[in-house]
PDB file of N, CA and C in Angstrom:
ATOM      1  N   UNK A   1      21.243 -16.933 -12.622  1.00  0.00           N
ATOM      2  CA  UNK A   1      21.190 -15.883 -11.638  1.00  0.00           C
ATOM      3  C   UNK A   1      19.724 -15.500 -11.403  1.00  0.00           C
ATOM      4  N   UNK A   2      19.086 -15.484 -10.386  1.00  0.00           N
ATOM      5  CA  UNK A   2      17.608 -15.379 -10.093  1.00  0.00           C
ATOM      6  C   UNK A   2      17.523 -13.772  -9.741  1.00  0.00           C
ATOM      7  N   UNK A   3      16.562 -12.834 -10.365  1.00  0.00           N
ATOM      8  CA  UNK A   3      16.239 -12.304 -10.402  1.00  0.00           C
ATOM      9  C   UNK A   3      15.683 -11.816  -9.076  1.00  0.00           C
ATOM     10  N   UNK A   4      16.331 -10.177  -9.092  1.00  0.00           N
ATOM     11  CA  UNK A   4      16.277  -9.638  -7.621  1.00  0.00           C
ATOM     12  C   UNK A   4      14.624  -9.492  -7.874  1.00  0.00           C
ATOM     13  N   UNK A   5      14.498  -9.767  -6.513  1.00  0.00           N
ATOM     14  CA  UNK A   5      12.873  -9.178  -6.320  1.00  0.00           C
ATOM     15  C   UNK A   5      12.680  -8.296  -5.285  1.00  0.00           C
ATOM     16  N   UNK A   6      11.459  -7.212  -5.312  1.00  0.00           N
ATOM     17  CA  UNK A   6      11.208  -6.226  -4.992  1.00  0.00           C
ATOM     18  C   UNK A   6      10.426  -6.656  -3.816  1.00  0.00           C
ATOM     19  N   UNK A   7      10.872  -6.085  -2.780  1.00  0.00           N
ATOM     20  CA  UNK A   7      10.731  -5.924  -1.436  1.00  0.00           C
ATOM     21  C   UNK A   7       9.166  -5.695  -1.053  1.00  0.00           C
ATOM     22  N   UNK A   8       8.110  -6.151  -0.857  1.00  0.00           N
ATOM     23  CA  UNK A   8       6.667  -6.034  -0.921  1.00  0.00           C
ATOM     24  C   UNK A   8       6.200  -5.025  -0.226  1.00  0.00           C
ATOM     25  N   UNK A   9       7.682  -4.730   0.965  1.00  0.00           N
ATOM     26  CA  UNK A   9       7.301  -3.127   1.783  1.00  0.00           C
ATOM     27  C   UNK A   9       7.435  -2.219   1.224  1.00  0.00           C
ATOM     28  N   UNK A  10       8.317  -1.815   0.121  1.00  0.00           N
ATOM     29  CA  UNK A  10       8.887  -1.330  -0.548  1.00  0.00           C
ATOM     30  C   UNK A  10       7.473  -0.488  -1.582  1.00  0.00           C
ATOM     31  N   UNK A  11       6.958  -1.762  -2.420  1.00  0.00           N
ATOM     32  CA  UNK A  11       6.378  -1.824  -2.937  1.00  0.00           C
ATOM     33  C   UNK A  11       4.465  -0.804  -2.433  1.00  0.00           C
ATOM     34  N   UNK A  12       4.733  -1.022  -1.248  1.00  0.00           N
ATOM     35  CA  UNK A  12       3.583  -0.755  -0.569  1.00  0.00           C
ATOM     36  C   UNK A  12       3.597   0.668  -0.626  1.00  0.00           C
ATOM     37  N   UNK A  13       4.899   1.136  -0.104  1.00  0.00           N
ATOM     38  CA  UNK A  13       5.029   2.399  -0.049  1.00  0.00           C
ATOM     39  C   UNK A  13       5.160   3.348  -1.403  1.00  0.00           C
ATOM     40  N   UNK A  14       4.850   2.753  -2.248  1.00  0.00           N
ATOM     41  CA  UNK A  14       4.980   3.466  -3.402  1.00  0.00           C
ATOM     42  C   UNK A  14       3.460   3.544  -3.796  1.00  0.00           C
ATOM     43  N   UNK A  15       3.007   2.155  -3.350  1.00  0.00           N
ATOM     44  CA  UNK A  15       1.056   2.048  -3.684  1.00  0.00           C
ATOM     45  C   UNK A  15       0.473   2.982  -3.253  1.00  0.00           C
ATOM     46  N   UNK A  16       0.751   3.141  -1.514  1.00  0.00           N
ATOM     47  CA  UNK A  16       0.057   4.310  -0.400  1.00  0.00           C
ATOM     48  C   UNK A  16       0.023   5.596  -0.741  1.00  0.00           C
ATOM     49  N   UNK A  17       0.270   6.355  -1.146  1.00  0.00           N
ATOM     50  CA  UNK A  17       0.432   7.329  -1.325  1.00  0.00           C
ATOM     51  C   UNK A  17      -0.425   7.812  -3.222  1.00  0.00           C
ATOM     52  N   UNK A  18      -0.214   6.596  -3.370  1.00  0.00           N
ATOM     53  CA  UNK A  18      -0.850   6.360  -4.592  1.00  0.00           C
ATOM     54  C   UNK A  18      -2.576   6.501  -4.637  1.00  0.00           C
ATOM     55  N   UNK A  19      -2.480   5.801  -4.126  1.00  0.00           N
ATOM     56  CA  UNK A  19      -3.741   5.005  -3.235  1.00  0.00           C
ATOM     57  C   UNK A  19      -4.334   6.374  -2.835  1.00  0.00           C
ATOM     58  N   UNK A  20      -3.945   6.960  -1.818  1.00  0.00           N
ATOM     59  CA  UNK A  20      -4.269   8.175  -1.435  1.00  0.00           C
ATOM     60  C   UNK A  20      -4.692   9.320  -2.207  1.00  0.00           C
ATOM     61  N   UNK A  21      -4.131   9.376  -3.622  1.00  0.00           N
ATOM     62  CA  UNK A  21      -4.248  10.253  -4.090  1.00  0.00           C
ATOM     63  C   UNK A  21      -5.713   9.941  -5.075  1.00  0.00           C
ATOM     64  N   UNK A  22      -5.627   8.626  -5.245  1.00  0.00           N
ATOM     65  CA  UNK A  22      -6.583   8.499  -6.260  1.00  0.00           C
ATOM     66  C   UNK A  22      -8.338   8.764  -5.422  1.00  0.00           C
ATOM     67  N   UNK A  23      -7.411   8.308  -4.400  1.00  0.00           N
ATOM     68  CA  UNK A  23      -9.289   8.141  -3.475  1.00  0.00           C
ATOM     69  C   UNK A  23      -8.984   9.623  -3.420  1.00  0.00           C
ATOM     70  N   UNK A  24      -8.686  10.295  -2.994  1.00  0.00           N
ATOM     71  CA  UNK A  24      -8.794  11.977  -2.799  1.00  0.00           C
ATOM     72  C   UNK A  24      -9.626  12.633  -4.229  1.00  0.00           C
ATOM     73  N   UNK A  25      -8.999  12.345  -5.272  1.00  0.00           N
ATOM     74  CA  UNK A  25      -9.154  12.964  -6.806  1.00  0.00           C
ATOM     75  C   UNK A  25      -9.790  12.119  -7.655  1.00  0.00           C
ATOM     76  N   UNK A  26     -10.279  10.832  -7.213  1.00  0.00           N
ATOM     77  CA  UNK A  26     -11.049  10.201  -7.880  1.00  0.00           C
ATOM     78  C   UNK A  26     -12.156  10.416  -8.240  1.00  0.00           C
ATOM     79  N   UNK A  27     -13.667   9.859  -8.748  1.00  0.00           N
ATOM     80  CA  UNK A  27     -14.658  10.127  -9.298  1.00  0.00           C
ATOM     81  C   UNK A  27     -14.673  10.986 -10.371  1.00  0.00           C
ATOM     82  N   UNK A  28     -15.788  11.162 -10.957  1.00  0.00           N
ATOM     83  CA  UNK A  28     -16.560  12.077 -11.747  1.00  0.00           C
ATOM     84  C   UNK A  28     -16.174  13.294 -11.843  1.00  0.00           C
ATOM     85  N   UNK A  29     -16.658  14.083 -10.478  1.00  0.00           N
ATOM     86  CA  UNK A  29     -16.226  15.786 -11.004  1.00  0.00           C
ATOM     87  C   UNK A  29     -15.283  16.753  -9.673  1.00  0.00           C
ATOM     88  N   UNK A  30     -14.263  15.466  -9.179  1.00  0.00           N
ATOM     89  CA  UNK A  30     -13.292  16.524  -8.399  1.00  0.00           C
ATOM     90  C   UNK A  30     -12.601  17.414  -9.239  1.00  0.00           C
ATOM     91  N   UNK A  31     -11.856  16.294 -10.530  1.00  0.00           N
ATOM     92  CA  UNK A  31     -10.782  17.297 -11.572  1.00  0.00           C
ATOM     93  C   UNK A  31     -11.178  17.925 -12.129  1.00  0.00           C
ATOM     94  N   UNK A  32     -12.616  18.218 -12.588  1.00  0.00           N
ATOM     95  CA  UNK A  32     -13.679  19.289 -13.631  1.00  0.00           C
ATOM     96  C   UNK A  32     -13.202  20.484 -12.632  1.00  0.00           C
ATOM     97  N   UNK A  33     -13.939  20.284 -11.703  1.00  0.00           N
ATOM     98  CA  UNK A  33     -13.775  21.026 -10.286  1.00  0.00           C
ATOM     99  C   UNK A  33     -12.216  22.231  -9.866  1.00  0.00           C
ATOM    100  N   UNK A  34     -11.621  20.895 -10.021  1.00  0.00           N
ATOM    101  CA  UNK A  34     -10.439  21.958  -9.842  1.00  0.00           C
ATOM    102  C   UNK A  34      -9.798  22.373 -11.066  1.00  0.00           C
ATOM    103  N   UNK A  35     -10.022  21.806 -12.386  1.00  0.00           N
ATOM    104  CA  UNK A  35     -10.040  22.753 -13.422  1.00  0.00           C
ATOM    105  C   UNK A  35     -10.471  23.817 -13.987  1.00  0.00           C
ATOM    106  N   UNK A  36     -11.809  23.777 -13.643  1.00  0.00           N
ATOM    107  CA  UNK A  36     -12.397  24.956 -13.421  1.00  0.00           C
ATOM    108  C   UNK A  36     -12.044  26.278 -12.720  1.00  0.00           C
ATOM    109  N   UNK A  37     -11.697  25.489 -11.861  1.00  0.00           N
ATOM    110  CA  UNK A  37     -10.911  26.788 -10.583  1.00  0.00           C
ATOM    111  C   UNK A  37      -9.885  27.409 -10.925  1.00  0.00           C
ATOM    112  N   UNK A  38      -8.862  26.062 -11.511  1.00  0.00           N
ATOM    113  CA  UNK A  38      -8.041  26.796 -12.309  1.00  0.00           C
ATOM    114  C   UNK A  38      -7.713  27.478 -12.944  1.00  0.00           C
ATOM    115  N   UNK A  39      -8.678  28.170 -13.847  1.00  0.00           N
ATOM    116  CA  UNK A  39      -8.823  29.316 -14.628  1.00  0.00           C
ATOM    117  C   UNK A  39      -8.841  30.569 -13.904  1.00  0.00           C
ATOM    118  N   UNK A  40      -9.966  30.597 -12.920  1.00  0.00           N
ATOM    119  CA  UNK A  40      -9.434  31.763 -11.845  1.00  0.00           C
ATOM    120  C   UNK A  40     -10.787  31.262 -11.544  1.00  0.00           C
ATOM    121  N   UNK A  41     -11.337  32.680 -10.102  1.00  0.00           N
ATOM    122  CA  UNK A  41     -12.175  31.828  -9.483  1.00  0.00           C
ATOM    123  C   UNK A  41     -13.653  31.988  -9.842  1.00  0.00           C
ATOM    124  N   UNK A  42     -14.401  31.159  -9.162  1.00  0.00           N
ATOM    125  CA  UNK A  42     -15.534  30.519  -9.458  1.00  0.00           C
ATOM    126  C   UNK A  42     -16.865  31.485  -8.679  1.00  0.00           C
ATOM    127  N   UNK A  43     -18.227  31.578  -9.355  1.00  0.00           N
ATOM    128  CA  UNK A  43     -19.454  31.241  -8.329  1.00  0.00           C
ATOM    129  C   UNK A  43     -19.652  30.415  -8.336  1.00  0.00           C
ATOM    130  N   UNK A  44     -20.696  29.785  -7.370  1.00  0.00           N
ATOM    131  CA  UNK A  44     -21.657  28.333  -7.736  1.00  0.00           C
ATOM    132  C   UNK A  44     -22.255  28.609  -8.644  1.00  0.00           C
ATOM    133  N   UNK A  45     -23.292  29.394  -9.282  1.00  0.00           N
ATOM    134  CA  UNK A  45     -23.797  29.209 -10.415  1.00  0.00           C
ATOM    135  C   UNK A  45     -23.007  28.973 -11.622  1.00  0.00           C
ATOM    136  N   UNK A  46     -21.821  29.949 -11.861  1.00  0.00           N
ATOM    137  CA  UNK A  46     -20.825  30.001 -12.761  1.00  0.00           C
ATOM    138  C   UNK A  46     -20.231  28.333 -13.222  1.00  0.00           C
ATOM    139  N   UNK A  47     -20.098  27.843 -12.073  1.00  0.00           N
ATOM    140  CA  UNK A  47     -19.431  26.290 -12.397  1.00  0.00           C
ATOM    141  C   UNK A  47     -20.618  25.205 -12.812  1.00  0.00           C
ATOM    142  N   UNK A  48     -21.789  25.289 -12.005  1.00  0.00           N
ATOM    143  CA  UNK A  48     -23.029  24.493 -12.797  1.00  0.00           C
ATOM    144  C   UNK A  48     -23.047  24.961 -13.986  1.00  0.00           C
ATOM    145  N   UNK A  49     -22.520  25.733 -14.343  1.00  0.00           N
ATOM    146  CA  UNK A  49     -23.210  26.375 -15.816  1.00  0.00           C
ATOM    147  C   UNK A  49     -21.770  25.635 -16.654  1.00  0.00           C
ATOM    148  N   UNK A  50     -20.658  25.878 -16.309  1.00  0.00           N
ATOM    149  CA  UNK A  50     -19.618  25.554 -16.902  1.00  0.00           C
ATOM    150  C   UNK A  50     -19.031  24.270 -16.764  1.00  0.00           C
ATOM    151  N   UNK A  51     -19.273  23.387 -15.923  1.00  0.00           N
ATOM    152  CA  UNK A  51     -19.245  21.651 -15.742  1.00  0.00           C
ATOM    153  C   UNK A  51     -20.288  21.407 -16.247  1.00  0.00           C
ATOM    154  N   UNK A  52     -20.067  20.972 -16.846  1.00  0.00           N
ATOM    155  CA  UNK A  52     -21.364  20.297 -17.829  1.00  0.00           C
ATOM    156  C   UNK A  52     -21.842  18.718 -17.542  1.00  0.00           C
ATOM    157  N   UNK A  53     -23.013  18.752 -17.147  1.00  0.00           N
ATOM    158  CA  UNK A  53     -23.588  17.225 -16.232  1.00  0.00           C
ATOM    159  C   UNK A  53     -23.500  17.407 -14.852  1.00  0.00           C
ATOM    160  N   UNK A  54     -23.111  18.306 -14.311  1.00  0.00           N
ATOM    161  CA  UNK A  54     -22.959  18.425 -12.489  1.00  0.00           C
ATOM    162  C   UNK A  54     -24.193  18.957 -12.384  1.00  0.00           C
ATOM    163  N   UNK A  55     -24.401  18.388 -11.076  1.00  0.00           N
ATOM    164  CA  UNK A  55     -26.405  18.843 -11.036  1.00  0.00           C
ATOM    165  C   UNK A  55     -25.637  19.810  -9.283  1.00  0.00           C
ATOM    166  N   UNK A  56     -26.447  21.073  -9.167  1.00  0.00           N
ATOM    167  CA  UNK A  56     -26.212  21.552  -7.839  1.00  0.00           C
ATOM    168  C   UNK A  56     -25.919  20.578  -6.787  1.00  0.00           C
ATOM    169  N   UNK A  57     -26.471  19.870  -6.218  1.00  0.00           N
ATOM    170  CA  UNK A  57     -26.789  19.213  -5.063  1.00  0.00           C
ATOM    171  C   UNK A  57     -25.176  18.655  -5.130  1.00  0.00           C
ATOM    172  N   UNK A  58     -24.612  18.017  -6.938  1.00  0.00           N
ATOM    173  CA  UNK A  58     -23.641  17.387  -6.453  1.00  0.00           C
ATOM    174  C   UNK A  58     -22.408  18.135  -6.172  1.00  0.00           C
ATOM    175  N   UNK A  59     -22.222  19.176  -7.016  1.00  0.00           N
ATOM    176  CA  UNK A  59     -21.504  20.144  -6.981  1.00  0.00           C
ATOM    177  C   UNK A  59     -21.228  20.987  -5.697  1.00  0.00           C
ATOM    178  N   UNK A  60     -22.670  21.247  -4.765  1.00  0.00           N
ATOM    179  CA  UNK A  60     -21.993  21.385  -3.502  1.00  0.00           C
ATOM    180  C   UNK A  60     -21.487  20.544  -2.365  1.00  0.00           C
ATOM    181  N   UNK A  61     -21.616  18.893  -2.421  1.00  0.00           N
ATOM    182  CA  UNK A  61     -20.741  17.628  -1.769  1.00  0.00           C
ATOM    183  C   UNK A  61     -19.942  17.875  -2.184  1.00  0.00           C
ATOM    184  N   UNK A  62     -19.451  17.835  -3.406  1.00  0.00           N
ATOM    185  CA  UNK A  62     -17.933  18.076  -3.594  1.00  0.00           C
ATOM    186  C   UNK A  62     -17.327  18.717  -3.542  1.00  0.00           C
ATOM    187  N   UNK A  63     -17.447  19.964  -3.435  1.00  0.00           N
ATOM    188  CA  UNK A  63     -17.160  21.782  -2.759  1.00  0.00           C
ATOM    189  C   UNK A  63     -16.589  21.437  -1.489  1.00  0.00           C
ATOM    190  N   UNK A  64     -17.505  20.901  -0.506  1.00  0.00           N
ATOM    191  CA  UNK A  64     -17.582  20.408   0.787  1.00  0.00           C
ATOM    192  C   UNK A  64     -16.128  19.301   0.885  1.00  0.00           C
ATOM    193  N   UNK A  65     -16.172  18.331   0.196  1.00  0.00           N
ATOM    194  CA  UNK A  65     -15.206  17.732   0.164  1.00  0.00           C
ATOM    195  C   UNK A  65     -13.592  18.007  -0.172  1.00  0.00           C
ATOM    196  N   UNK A  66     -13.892  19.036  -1.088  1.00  0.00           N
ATOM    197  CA  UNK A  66     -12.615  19.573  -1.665  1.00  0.00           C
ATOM    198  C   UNK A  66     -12.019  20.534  -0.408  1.00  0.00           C
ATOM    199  N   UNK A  67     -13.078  21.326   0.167  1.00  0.00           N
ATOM    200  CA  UNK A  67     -12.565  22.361   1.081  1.00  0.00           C
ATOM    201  C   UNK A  67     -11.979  21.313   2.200  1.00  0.00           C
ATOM    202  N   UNK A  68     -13.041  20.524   2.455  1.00  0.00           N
ATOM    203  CA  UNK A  68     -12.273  19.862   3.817  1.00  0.00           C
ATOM    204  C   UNK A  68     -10.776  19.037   3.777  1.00  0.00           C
ATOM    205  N   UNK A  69     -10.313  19.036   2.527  1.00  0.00           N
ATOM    206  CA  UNK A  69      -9.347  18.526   1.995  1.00  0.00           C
ATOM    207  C   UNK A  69      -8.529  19.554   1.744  1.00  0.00           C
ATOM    208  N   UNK A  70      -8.472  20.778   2.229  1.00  0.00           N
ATOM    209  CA  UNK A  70      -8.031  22.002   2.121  1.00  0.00           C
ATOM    210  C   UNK A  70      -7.319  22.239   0.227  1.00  0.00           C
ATOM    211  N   UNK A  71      -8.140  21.445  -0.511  1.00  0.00           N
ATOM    212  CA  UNK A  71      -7.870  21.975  -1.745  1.00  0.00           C
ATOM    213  C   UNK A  71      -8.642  23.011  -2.762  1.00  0.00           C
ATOM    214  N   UNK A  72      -9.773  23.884  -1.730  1.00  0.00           N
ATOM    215  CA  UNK A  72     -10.799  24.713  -2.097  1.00  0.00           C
ATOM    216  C   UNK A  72     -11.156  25.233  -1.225  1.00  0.00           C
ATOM    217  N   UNK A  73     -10.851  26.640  -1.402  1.00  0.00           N
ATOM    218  CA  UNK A  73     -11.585  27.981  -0.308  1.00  0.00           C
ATOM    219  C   UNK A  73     -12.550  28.485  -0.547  1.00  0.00           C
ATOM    220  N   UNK A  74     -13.753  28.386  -0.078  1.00  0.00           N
ATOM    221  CA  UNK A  74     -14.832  29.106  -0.137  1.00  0.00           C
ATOM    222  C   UNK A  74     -14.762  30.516   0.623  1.00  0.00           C
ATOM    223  N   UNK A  75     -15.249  31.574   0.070  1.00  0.00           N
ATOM    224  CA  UNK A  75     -15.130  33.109   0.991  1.00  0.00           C
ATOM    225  C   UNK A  75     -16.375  33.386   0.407  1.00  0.00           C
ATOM    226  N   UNK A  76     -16.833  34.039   2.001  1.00  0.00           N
ATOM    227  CA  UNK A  76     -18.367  34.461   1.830  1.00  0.00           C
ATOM    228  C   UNK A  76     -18.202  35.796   1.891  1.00  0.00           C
ATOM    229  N   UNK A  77     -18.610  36.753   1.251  1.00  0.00           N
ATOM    230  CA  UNK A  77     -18.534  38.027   0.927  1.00  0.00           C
ATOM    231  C   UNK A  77     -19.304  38.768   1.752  1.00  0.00           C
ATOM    232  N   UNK A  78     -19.727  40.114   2.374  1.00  0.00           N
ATOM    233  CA  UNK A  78     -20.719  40.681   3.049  1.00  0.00           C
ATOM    234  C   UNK A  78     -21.063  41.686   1.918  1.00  0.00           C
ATOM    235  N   UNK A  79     -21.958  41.583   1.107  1.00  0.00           N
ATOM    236  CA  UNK A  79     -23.061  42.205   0.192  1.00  0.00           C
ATOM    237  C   UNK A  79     -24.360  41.882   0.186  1.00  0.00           C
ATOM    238  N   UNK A  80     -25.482  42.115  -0.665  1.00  0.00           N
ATOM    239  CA  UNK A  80     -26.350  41.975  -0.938  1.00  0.00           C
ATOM    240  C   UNK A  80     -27.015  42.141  -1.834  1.00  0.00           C
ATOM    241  N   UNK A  81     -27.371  40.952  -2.480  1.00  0.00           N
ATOM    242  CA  UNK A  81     -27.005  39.636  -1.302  1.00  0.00           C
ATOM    243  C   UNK A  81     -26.085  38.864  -1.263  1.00  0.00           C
ATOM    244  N   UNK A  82     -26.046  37.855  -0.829  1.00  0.00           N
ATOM    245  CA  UNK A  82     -24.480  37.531   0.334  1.00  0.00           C
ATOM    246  C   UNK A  82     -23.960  36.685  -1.034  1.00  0.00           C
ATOM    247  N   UNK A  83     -22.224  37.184  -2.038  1.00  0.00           N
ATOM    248  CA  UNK A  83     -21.528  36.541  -2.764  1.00  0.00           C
ATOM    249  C   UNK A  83     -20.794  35.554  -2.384  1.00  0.00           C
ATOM    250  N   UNK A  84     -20.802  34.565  -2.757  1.00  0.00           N
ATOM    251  CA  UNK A  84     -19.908  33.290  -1.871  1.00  0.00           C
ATOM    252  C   UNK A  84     -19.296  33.103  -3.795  1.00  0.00           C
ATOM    253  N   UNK A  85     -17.772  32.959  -3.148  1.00  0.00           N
ATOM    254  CA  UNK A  85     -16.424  32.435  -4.522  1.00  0.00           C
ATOM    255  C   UNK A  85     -15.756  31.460  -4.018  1.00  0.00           C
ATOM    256  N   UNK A  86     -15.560  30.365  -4.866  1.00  0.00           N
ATOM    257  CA  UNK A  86     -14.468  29.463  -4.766  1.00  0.00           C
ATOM    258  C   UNK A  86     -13.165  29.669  -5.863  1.00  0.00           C
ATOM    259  N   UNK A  87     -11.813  28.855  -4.648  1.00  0.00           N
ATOM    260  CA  UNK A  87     -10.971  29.421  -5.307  1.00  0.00           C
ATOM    261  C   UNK A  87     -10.379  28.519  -4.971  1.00  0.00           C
ATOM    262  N   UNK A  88      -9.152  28.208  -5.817  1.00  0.00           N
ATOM    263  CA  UNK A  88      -8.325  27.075  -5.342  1.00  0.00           C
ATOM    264  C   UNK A  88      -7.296  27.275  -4.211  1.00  0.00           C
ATOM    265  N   UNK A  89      -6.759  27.177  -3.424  1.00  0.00           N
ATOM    266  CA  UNK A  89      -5.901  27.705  -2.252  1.00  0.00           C
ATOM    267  C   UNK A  89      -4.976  27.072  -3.037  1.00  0.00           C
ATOM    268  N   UNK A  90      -3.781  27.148  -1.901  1.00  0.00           N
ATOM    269  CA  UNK A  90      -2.229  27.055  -2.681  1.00  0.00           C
ATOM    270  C   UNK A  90      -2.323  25.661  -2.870  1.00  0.00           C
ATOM    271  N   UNK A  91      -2.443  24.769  -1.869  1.00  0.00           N
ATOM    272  CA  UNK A  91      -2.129  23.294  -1.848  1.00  0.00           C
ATOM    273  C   UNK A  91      -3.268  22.696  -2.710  1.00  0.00           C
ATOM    274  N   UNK A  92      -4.229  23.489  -3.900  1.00  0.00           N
ATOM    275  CA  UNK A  92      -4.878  22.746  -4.718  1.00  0.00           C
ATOM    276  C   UNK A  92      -4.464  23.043  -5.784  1.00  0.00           C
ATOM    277  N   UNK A  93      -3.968  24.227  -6.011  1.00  0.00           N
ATOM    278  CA  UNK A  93      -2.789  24.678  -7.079  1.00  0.00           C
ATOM    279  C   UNK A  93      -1.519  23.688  -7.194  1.00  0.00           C
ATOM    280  N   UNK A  94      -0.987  23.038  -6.174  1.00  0.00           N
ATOM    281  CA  UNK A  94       0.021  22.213  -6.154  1.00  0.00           C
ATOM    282  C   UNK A  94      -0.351  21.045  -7.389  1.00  0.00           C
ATOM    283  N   UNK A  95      -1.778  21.025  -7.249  1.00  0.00           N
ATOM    284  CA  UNK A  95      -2.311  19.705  -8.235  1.00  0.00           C
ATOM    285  C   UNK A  95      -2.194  20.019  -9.843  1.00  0.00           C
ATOM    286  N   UNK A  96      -1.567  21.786 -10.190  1.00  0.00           N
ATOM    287  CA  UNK A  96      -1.491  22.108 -11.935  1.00  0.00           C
ATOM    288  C   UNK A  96      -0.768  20.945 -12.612  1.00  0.00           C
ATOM    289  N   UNK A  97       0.419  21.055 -12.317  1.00  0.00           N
ATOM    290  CA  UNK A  97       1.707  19.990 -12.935  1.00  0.00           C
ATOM    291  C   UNK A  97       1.093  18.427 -13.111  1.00  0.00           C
ATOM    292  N   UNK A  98       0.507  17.825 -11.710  1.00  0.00           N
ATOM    293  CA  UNK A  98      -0.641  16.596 -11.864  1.00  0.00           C
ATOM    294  C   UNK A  98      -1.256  16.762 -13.211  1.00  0.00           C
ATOM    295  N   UNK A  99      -2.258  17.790 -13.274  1.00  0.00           N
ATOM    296  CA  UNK A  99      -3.633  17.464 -14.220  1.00  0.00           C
ATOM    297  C   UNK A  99      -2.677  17.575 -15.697  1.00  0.00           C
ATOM    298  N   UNK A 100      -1.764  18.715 -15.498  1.00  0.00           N
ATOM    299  CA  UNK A 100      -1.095  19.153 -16.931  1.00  0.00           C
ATOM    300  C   UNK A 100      -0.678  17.227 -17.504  1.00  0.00           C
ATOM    301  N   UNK A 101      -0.149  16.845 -16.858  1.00  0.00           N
ATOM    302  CA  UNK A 101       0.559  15.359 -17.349  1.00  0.00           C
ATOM    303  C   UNK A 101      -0.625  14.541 -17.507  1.00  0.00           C
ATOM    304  N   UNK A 102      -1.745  14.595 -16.713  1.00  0.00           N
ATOM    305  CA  UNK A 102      -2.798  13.971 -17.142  1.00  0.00           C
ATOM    306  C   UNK A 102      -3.313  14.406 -18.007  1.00  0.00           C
ATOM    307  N   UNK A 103      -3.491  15.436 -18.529  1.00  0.00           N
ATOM    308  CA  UNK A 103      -3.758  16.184 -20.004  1.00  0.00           C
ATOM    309  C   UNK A 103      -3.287  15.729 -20.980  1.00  0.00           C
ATOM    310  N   UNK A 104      -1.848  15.638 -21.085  1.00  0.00           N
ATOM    311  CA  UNK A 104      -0.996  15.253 -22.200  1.00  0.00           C
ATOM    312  C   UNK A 104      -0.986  13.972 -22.273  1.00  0.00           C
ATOM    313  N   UNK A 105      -0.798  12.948 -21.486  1.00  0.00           N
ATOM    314  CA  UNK A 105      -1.091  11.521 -21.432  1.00  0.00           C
ATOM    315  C   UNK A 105      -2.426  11.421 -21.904  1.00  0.00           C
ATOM    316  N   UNK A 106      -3.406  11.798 -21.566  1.00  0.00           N
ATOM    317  CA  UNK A 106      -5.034  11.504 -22.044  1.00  0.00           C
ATOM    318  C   UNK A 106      -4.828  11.940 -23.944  1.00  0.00           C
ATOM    319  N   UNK A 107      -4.378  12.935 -24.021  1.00  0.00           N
ATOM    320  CA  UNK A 107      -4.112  13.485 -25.284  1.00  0.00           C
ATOM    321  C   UNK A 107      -3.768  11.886 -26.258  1.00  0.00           C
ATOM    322  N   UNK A 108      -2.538  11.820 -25.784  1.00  0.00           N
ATOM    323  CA  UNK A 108      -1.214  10.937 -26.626  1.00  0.00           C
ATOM    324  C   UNK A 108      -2.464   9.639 -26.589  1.00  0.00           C
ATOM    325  N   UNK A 109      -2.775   9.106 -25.860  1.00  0.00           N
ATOM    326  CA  UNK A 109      -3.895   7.870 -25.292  1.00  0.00           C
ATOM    327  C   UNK A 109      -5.055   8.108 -26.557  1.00  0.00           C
ATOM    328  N   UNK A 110      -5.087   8.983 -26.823  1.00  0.00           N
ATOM    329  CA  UNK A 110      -6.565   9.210 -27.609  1.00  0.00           C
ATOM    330  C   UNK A 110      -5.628   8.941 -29.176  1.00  0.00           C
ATOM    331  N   UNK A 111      -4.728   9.379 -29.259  1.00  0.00           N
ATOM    332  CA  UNK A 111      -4.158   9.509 -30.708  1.00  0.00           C
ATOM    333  C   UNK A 111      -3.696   8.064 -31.178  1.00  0.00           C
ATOM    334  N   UNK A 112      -3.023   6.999 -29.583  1.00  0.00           N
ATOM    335  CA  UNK A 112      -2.775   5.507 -30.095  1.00  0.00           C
ATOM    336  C   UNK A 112      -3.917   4.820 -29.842  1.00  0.00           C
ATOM    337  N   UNK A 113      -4.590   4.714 -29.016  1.00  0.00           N
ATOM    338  CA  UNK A 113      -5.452   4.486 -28.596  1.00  0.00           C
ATOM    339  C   UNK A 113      -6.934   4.372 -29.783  1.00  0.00           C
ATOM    340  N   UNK A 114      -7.518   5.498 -29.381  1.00  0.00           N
ATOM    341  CA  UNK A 114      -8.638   5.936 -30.220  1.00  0.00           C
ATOM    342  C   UNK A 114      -8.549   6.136 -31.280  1.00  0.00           C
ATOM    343  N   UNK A 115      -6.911   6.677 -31.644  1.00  0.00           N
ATOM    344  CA  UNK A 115      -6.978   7.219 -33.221  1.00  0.00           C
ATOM    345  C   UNK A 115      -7.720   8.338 -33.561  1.00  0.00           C
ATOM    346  N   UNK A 116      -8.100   9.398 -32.363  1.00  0.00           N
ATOM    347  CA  UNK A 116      -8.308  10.340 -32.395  1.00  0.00           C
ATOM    348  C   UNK A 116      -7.327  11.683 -32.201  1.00  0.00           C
ATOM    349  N   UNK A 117      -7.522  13.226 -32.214  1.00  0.00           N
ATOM    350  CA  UNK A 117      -6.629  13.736 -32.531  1.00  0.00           C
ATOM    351  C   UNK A 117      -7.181  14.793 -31.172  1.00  0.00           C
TER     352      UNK A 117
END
């Protein structure tokens, strides 16, 4: 009996979206980023200080990127002088349950893996 095989459209559509997500949340310091946020919200200085290895310059491309991806609200305050906060909006909050499983998987990974704890 030959073995059903999986439909390559099928298949695609499970990649795409995949695909999508990784190029969205991929690199270096999107998930620092929105972990950070996660805690509650942010200044720019506050997060250079608290991502550790993010140099300004990069930290605000990726600000930029995250907002335009509507997964980070920037609000500019009227004081003086002028407070600007980032915060995660709802649809970057959607990403908790994501990072939480990537947490625990990275965890378990380190313990077979690394043999660390």
């Amino acid at each position: 009996m030959e073995e059903e095989k999986r439909n390559p459209s099928e298949c695609t559509k499970h990649l795409l979206p995949v695909r999508d997500a990784l190029d969205m949340l991929g690199g270096k310091w999107k998930l620092p980023i929105i972990i950070a946020l996660s805690f509650n919200n942010k200044h720019f200085r506050q997060m250079v200080r608290e991502i550790n290895g993010i140099s300004p310059k990069m930290l605000s491309k990726e600000l930029k990127d995250l907002e335009t991806n509507q997964l980070v609200k920037r609000t500019v305050y009227d004081t003086s002088p002028v407070t600007v906060e980032y915060s995660l909006t709802t649809y970057g909050k959607s990403l908790q349950k994501v990072i939480e499983e990537l947490r625990v998987w990275g965890a378990q990974h380190r313990k077979i893996v690394l043999n660390q704890k």
